[in-house]
PDB file of N, CA and C in Angstrom:
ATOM      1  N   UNK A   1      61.622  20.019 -15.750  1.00  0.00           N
ATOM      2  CA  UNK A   1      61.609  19.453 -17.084  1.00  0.00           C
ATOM      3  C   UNK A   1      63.043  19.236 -17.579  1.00  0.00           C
ATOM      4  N   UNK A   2      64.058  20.404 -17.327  1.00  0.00           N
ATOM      5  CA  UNK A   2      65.432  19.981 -18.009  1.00  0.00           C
ATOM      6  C   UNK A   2      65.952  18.530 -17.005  1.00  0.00           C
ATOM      7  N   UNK A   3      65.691  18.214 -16.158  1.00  0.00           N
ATOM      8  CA  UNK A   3      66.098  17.462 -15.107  1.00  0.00           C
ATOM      9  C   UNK A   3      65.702  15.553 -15.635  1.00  0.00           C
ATOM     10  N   UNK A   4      64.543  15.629 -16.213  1.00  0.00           N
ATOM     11  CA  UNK A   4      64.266  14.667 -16.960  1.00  0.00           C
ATOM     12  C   UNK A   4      63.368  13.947 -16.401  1.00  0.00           C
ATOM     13  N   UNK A   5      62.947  14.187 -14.606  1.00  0.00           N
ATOM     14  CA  UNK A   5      62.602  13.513 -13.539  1.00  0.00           C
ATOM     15  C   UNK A   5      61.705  14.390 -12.264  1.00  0.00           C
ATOM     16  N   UNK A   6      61.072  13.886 -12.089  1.00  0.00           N
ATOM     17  CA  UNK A   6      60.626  14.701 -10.675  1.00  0.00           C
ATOM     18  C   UNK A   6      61.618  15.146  -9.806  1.00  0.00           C
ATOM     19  N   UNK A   7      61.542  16.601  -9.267  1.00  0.00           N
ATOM     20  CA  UNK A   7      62.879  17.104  -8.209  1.00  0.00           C
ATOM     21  C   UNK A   7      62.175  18.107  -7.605  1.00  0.00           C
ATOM     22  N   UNK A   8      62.102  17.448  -6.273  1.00  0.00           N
ATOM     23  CA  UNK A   8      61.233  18.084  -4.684  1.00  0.00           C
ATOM     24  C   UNK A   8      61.913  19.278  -3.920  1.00  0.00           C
ATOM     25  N   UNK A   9      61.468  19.986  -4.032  1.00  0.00           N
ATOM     26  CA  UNK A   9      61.912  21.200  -3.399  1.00  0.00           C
ATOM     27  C   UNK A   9      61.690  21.535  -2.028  1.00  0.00           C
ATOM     28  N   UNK A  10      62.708  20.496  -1.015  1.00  0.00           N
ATOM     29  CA  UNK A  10      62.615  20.675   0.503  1.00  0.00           C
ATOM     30  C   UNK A  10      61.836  21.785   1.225  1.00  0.00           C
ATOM     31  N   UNK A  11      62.676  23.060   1.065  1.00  0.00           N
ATOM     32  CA  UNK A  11      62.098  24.061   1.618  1.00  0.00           C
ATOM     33  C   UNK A  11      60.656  24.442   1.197  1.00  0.00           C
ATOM     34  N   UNK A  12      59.968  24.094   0.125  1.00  0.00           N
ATOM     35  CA  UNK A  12      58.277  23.963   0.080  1.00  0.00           C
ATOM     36  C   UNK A  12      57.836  22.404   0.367  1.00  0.00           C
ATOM     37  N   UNK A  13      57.951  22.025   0.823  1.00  0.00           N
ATOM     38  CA  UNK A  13      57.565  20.454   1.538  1.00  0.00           C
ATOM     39  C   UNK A  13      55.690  21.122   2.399  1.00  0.00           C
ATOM     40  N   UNK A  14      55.054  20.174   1.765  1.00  0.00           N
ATOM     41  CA  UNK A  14      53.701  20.380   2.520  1.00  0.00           C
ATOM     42  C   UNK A  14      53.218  21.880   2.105  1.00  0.00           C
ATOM     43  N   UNK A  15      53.971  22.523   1.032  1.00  0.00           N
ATOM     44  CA  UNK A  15      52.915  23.629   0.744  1.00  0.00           C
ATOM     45  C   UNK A  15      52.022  23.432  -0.277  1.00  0.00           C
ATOM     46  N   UNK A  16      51.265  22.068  -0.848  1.00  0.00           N
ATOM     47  CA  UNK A  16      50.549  22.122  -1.484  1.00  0.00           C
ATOM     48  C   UNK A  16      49.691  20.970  -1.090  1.00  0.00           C
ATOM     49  N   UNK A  17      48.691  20.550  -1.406  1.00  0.00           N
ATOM     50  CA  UNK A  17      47.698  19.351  -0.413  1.00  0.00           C
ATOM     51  C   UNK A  17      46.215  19.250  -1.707  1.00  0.00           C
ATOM     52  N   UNK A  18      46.607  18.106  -1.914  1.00  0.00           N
ATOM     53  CA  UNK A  18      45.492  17.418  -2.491  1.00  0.00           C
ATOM     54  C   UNK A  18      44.036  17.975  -1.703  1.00  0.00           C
ATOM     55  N   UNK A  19      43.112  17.758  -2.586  1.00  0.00           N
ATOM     56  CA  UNK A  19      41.455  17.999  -2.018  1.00  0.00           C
ATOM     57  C   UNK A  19      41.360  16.785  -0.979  1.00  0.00           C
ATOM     58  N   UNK A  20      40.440  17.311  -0.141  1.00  0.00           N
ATOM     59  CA  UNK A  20      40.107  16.349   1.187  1.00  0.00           C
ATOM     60  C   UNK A  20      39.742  15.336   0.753  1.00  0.00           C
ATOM     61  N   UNK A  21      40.131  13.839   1.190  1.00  0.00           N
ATOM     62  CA  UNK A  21      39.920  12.709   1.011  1.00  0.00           C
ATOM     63  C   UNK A  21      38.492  11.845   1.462  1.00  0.00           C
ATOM     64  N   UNK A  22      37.908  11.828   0.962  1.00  0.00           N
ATOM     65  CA  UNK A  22      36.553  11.520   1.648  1.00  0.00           C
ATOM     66  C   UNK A  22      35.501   9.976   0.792  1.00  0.00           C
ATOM     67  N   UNK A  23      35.639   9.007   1.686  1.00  0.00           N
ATOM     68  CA  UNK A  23      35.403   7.728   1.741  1.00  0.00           C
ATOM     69  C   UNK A  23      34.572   7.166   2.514  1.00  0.00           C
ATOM     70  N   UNK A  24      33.279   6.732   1.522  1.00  0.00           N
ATOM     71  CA  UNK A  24      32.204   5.836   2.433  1.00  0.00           C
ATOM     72  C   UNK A  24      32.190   4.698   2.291  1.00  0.00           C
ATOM     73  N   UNK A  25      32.419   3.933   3.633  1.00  0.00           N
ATOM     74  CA  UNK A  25      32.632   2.407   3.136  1.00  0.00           C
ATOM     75  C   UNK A  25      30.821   1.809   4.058  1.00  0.00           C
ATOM     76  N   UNK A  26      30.475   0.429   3.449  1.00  0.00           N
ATOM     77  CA  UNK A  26      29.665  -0.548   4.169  1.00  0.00           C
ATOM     78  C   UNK A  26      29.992  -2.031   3.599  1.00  0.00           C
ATOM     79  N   UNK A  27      29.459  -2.216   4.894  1.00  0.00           N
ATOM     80  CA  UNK A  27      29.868  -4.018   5.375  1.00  0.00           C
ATOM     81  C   UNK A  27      28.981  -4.147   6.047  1.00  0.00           C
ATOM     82  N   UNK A  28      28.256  -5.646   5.402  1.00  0.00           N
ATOM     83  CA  UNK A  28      27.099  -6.349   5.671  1.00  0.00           C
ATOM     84  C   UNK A  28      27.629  -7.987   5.891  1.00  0.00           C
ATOM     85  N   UNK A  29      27.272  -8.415   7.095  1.00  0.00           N
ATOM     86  CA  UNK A  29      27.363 -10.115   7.084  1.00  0.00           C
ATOM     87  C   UNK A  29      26.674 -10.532   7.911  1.00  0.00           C
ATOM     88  N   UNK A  30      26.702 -11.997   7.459  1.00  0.00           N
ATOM     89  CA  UNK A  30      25.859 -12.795   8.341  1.00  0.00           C
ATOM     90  C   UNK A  30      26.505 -14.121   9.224  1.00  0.00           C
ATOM     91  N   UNK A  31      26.699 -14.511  10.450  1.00  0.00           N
ATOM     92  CA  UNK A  31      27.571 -15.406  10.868  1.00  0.00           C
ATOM     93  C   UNK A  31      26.653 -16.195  11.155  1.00  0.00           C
ATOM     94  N   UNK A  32      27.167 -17.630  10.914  1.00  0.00           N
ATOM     95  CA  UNK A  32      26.290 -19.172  11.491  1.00  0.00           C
ATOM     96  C   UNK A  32      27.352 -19.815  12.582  1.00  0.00           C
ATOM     97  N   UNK A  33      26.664 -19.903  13.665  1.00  0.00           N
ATOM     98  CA  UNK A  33      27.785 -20.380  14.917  1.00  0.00           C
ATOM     99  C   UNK A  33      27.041 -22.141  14.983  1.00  0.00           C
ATOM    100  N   UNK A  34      27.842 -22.957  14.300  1.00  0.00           N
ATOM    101  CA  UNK A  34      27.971 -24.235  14.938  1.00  0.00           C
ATOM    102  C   UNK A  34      28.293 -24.789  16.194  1.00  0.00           C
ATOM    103  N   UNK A  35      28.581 -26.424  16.289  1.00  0.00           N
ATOM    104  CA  UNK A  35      29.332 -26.581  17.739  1.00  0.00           C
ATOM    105  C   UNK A  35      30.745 -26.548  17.104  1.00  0.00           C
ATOM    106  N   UNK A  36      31.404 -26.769  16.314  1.00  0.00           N
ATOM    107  CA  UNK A  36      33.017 -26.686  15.505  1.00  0.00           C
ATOM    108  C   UNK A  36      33.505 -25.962  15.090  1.00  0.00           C
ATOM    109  N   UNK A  37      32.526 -24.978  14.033  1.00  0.00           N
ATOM    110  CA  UNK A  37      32.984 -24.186  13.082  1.00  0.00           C
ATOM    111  C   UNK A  37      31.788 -23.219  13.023  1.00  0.00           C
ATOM    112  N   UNK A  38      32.377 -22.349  12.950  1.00  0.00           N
ATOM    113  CA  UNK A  38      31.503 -21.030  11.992  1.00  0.00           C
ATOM    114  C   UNK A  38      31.368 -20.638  10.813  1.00  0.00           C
ATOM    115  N   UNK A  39      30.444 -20.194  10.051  1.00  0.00           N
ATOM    116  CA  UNK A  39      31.171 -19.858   8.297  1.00  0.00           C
ATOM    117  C   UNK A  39      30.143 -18.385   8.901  1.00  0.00           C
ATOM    118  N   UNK A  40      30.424 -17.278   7.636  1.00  0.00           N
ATOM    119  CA  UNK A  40      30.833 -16.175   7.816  1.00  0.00           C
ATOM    120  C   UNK A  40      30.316 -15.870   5.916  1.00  0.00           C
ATOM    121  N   UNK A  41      29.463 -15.179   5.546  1.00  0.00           N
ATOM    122  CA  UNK A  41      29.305 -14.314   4.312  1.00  0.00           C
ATOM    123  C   UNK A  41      28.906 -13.021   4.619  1.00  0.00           C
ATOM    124  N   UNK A  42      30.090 -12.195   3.676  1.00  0.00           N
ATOM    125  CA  UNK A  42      30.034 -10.698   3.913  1.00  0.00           C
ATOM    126  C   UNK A  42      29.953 -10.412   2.540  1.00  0.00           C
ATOM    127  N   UNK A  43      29.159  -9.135   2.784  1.00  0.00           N
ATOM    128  CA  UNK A  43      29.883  -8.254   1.166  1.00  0.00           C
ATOM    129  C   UNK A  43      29.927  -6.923   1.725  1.00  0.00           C
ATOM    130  N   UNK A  44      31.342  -6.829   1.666  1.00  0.00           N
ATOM    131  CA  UNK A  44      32.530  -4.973   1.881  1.00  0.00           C
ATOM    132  C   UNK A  44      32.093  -4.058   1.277  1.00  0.00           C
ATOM    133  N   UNK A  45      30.968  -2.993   0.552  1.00  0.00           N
ATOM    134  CA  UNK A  45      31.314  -2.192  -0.508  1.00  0.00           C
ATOM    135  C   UNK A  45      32.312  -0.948   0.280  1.00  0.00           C
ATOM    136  N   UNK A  46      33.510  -0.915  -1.017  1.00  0.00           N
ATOM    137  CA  UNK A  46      33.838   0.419  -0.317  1.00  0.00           C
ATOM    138  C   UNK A  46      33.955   1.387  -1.459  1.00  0.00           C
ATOM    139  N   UNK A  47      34.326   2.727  -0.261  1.00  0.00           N
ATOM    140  CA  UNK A  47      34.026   3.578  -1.900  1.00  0.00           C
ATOM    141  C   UNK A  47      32.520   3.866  -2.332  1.00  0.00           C
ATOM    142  N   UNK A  48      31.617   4.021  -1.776  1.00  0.00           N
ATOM    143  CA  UNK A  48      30.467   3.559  -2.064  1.00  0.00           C
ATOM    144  C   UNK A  48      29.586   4.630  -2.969  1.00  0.00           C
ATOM    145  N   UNK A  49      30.266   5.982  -2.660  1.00  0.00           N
ATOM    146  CA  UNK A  49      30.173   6.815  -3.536  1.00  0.00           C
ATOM    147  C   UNK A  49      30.666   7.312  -4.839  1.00  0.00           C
ATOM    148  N   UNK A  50      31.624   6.241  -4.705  1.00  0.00           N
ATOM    149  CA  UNK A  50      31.956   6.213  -6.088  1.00  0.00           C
ATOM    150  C   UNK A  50      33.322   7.417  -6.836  1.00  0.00           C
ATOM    151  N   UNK A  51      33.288   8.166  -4.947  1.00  0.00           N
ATOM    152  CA  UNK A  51      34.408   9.099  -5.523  1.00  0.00           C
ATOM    153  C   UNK A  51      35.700   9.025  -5.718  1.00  0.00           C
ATOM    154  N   UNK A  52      36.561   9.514  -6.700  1.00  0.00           N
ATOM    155  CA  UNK A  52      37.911   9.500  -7.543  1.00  0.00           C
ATOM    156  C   UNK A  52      38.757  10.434  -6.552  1.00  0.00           C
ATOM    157  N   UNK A  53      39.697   9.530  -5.278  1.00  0.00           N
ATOM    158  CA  UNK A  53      40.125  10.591  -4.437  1.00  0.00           C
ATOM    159  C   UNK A  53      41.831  10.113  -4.840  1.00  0.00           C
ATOM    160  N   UNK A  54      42.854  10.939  -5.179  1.00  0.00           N
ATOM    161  CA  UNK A  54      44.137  11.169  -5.352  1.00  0.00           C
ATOM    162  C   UNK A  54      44.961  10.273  -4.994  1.00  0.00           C
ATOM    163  N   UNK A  55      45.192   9.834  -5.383  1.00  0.00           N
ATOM    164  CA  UNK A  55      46.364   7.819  -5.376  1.00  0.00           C
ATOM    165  C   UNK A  55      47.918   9.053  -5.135  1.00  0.00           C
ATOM    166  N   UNK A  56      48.051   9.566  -6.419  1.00  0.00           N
ATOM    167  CA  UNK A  56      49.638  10.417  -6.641  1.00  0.00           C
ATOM    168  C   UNK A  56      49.580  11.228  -7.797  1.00  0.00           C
ATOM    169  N   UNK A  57      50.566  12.553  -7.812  1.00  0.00           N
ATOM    170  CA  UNK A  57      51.111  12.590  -8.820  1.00  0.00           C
ATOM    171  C   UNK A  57      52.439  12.933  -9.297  1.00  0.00           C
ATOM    172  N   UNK A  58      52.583  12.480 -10.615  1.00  0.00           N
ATOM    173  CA  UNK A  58      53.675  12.640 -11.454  1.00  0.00           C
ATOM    174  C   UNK A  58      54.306  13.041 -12.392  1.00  0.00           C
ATOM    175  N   UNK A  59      55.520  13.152 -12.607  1.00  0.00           N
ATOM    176  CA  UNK A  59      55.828  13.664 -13.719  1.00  0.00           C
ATOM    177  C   UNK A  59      56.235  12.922 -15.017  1.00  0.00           C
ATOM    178  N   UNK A  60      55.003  13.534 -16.140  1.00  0.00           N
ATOM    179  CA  UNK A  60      55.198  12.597 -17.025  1.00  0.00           C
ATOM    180  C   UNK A  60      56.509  12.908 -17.701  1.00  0.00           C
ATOM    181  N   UNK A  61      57.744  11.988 -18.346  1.00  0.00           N
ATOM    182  CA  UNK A  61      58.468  12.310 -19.248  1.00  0.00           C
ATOM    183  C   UNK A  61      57.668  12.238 -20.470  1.00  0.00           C
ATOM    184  N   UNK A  62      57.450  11.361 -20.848  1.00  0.00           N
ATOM    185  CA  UNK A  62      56.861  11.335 -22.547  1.00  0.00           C
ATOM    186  C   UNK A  62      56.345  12.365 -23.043  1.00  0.00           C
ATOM    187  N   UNK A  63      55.270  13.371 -21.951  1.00  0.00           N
ATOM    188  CA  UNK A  63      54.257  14.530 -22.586  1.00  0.00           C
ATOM    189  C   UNK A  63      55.279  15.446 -21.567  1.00  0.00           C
ATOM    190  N   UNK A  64      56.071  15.588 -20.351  1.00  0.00           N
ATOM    191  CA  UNK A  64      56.460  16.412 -20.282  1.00  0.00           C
ATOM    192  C   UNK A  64      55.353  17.518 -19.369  1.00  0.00           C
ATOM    193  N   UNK A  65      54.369  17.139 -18.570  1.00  0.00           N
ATOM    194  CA  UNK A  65      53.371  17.135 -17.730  1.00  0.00           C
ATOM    195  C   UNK A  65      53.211  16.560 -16.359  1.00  0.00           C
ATOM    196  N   UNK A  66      52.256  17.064 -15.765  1.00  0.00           N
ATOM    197  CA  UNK A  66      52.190  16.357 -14.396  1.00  0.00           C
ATOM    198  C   UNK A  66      51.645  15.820 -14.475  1.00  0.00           C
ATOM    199  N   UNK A  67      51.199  14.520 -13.878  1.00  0.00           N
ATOM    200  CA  UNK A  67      49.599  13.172 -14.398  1.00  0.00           C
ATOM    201  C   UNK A  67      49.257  13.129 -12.803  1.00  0.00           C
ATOM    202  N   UNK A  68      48.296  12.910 -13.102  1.00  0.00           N
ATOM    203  CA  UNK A  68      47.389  12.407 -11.624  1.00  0.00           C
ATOM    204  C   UNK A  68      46.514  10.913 -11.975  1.00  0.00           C
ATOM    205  N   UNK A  69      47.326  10.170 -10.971  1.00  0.00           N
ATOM    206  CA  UNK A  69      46.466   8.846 -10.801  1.00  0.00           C
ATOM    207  C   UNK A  69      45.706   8.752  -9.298  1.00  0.00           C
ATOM    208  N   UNK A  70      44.650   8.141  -9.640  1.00  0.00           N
ATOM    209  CA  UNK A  70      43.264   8.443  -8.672  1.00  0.00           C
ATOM    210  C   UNK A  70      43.101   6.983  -8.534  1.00  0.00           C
ATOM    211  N   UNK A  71      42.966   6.731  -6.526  1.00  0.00           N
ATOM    212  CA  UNK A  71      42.428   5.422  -6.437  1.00  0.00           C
ATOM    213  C   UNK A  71      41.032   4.926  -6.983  1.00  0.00           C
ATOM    214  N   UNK A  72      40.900   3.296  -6.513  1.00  0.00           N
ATOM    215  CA  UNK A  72      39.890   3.281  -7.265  1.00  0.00           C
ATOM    216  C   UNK A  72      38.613   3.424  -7.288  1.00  0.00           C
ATOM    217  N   UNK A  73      37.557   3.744  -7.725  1.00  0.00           N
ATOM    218  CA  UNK A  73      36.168   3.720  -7.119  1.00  0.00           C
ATOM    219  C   UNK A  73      35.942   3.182  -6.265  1.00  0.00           C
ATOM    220  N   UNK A  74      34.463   2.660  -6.805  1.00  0.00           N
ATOM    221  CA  UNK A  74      33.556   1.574  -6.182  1.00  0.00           C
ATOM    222  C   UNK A  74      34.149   0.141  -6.313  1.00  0.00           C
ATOM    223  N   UNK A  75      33.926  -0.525  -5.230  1.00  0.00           N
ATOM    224  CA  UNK A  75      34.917  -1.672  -4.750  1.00  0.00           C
ATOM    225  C   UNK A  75      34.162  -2.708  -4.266  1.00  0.00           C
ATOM    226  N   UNK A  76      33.907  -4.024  -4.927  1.00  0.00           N
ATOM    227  CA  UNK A  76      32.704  -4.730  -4.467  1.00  0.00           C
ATOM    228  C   UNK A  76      33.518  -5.748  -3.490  1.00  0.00           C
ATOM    229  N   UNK A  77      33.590  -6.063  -2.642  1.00  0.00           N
ATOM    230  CA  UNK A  77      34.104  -7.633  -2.121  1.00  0.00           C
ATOM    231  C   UNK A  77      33.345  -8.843  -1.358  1.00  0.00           C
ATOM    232  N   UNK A  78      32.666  -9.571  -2.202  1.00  0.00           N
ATOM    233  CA  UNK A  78      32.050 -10.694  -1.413  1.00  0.00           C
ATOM    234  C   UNK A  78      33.459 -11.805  -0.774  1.00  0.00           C
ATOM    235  N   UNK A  79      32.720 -12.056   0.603  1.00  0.00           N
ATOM    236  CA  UNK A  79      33.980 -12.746   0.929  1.00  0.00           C
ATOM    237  C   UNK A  79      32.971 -14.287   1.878  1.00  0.00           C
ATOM    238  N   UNK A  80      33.384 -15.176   1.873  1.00  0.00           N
ATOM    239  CA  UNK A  80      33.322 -16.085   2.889  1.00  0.00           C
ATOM    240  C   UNK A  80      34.376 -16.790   3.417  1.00  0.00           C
ATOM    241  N   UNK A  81      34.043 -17.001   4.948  1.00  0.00           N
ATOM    242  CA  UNK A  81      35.100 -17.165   5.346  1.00  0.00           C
ATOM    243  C   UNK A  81      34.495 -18.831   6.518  1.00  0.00           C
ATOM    244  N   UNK A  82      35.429 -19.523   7.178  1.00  0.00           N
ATOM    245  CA  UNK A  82      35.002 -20.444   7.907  1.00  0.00           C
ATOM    246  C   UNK A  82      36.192 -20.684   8.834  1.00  0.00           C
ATOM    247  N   UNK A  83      35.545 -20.601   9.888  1.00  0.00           N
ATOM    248  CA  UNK A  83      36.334 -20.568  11.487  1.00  0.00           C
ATOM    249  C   UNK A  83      36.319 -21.665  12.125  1.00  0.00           C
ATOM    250  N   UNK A  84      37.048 -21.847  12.503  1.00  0.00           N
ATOM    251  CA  UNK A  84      37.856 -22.919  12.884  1.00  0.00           C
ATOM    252  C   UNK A  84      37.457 -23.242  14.257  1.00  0.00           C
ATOM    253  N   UNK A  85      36.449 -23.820  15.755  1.00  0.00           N
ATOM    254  CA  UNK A  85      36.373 -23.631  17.391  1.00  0.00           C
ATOM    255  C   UNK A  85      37.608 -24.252  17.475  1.00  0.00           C
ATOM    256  N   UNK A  86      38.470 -24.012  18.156  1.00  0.00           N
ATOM    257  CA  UNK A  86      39.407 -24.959  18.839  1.00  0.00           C
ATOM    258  C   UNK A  86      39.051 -25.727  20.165  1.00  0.00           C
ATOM    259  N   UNK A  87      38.026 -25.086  21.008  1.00  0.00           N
ATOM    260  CA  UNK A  87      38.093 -25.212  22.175  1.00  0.00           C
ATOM    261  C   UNK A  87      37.171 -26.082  22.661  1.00  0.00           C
TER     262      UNK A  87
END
């Protein structure tokens, strides 16, 4: 706190460890094979449980505290895509 800033203390390096990180992802698609091209619709969910697992943390100046920011949930991604045959 007098320091104004976060200051890492080498010799404890790795003595403290966030809760286990634990991530369920699914991916669903469907591919259409032409004679040229392919197209491609997926939807990614990840995260699927929805759990709040540890991004970082920091030291707040303003409150003078440590903050914890948490990646993000549930994660929707519809995607399509279209492929190109070259051959």
């Amino acid at each position: 706190m007098q320091e104004g800033k976060t200051v890492y203390i080498d010799s404890e390096a790795y003595s403290l460890q966030y809760a286990p990180y634990f991530r369920t992802d699914f991916k669903i698609g469907y591919r259409l094979n032409m004679k040229k091209i392919s197209q491609e619709w997926l939807v990614d969910s990840q995260n699927i449980t929805n759990r709040e697992n540890v991004l970082e943390q920091f030291f707040n100046v303003a409150t003078g505290t440590i903050d914890q920011r948490n990646q993000l949930g549930l994660f929707i991604n519809p995607q399509y895509r279209i492929l190109f045959n070259l051959s």
